[in-house]
Protein backbone atom coordinates (compact mmCIF):
# COMPACT_ATOMS: atom_id res chain seq x y z
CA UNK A 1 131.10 72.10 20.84
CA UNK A 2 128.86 74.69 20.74
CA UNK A 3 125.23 74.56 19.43
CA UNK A 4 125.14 75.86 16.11
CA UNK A 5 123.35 79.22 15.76
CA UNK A 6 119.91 77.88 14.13
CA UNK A 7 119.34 76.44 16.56
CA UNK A 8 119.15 79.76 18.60
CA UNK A 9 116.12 80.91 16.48
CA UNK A 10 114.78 77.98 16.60
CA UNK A 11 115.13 78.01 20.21
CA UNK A 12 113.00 80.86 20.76
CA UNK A 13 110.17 79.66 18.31
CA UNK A 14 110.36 76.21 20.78
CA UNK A 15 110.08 78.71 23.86
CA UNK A 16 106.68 80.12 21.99
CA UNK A 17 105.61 77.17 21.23
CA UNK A 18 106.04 75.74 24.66
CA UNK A 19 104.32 79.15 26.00
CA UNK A 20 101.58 78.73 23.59
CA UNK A 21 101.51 74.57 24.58
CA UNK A 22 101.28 75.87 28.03
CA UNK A 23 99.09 78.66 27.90
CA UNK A 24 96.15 75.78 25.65
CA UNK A 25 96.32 73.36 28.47
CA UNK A 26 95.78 75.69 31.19
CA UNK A 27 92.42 77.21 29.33
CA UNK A 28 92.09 73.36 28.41
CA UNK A 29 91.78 72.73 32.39
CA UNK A 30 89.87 75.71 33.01
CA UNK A 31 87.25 75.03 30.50
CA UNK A 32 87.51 71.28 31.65
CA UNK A 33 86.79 72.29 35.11
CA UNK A 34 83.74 74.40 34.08
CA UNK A 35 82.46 72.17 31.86
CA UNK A 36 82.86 69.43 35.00
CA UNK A 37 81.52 71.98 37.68
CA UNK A 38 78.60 72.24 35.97
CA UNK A 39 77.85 68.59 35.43
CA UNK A 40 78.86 68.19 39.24
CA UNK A 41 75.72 71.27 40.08
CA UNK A 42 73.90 69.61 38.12
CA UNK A 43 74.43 66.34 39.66
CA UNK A 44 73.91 67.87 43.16
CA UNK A 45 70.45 69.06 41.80
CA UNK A 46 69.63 65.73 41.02
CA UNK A 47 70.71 64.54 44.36
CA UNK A 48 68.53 67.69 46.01
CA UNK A 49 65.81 66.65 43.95
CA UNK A 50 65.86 63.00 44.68
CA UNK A 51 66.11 63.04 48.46
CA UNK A 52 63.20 65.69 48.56
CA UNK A 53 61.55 62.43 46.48
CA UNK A 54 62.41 60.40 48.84
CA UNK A 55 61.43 62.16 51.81
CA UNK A 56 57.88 62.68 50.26
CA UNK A 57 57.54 59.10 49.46
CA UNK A 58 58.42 58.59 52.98
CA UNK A 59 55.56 60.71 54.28
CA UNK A 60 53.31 58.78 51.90
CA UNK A 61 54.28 55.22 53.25
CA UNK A 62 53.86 56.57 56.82
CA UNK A 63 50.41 57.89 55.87
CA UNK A 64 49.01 54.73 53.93
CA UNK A 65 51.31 52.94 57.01
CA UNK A 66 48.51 54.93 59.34
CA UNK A 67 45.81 54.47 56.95
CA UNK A 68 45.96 51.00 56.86
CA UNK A 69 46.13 50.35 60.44
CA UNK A 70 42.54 52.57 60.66
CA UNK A 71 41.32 50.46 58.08
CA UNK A 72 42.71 47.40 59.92
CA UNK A 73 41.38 48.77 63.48
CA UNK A 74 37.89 49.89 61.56
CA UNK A 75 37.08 46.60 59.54
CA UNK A 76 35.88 45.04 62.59
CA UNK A 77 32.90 43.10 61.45
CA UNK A 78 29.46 44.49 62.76
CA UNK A 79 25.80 43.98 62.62
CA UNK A 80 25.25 46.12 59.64
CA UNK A 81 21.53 44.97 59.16
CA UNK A 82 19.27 42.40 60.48
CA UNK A 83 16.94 40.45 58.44
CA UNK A 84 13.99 38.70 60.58
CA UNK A 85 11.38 35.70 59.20
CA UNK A 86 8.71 34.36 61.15
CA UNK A 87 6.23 31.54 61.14
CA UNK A 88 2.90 32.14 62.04
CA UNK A 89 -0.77 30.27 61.59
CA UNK A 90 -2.30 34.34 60.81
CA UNK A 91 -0.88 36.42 58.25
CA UNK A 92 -1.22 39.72 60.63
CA UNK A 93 0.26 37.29 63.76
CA UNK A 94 3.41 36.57 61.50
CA UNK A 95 3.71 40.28 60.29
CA UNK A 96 3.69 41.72 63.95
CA UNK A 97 6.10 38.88 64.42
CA UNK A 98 8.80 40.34 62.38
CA UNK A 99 7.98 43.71 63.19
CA UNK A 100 8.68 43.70 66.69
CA UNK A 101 11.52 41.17 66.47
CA UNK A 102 12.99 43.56 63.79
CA UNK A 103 12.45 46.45 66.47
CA UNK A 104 13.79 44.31 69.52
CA UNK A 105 17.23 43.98 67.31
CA UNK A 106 17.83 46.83 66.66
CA UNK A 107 19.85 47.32 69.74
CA UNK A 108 22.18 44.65 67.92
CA UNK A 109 22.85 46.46 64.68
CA UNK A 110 26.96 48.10 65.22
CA UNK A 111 27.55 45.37 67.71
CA UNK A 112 31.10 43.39 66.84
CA UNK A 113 29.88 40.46 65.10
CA UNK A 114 32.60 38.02 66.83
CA UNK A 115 31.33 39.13 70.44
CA UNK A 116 28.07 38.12 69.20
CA UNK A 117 29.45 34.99 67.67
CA UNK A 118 30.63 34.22 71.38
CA UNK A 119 27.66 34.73 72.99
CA UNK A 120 24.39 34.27 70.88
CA UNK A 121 22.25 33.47 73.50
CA UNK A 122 21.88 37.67 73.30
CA UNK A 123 19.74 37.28 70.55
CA UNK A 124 17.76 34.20 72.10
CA UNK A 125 17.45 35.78 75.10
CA UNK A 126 16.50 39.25 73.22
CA UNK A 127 13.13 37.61 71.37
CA UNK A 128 12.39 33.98 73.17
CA UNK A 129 9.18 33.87 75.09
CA UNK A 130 8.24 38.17 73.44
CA UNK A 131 4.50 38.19 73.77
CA UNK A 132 2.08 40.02 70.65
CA UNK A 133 -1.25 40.95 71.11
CA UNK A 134 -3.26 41.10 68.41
CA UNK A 135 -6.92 41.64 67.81
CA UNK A 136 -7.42 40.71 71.49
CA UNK A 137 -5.48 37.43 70.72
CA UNK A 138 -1.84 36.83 72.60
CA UNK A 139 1.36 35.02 70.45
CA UNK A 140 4.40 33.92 72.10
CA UNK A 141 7.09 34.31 69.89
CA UNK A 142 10.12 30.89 69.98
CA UNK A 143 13.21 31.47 68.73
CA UNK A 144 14.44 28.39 65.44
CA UNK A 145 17.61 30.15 64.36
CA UNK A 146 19.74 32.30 64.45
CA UNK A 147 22.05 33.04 61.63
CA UNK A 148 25.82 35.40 63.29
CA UNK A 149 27.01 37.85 60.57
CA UNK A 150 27.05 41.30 59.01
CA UNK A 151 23.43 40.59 58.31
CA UNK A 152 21.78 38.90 61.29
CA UNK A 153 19.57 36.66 60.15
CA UNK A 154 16.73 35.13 62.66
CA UNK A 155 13.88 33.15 62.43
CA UNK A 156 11.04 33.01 64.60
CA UNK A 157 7.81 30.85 65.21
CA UNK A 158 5.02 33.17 66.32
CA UNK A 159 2.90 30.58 67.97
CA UNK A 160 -0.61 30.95 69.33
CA UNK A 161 -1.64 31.12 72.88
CA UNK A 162 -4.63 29.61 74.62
CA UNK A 163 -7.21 32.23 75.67
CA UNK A 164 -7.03 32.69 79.89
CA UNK A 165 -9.27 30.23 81.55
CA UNK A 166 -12.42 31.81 83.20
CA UNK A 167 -12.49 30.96 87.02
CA UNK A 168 -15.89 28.64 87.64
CA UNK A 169 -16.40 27.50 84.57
CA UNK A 170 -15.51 24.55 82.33
């Protein structure tokens, strides 16, 4: 049987609508794909920006990497001062006392404190036995204590000595 002939103008209104159907989801896709290829720049922007992020922070951890290990490498202890009492029977005796022990460590100050720890007989052997002359008078200066750190801390007695014997005569 043979299709009736409405159908024939409906036929070609189906063919325009299928054009037109067509036609809306290829501009559909298109505009799809635009509106998705710029999400996807933008997205690859991001991306750009982010790795340039992360190769900057990189940098940074290197250099605080570097700067620590100068900080590590530089915060070696030293002598950073040194701080000298004495004992004396004279005020003027005990003044010259910490005068020249002061001067006579002063070799010490920027020395690594734990080299000194190891071996503080440098300091003893610095200051024990030092002779002062004052007002024609002679003071040996002894060495009490010694105190190892960023501030070296000593303590002498500034002691007296017996006027030279005269040959002959008692």
């Amino acid at each position: 049987m043979p299709p009736p002939a409405s159908w024939n103008l409906e036929r070609g209104m189906g063919v325009k609508l299928a054009a037109a159907l067509l036609i809306g989801m290829v501009l559909g896709a298109a505009l799809l794909t635009a509106v998705r290829g710029r999400d996807l720049e933008h997205l690859y922007v991001r991306v750009a920006e982010f790795q340039n992020q992360i190769s900057q922070l990189e940098e940074h951890n290197a250099n605080l990497t570097l700067e620590l290990q100068t900080q590590k490498r530089d915060s070696i202890r030293r002598v950073r001062s040194v701080e000298v009492r004495a004992d004396a029977q004279e005020d003027f005796a005990r003044l010259e006392a910490v005068r020249q022990a002061s001067q006579q460590c002063k070799p010490l100050l920027q020395m690594n404190v734990d080299a000194l720890e190891l071996h503080p007989e440098i300091v003893t052997n610095l200051l024990e036995g030092q002779l002062i002359s004052i007002d024609n008078a002679s003071y040996r200066l002894h060495v009490d204590q010694v105190i190892i750190g960023e501030t070296l801390r000593v303590h002498v007695i500034c002691q007296k000595q017996a006027p030279p014997r005269k040959n002959g005569g008692f």
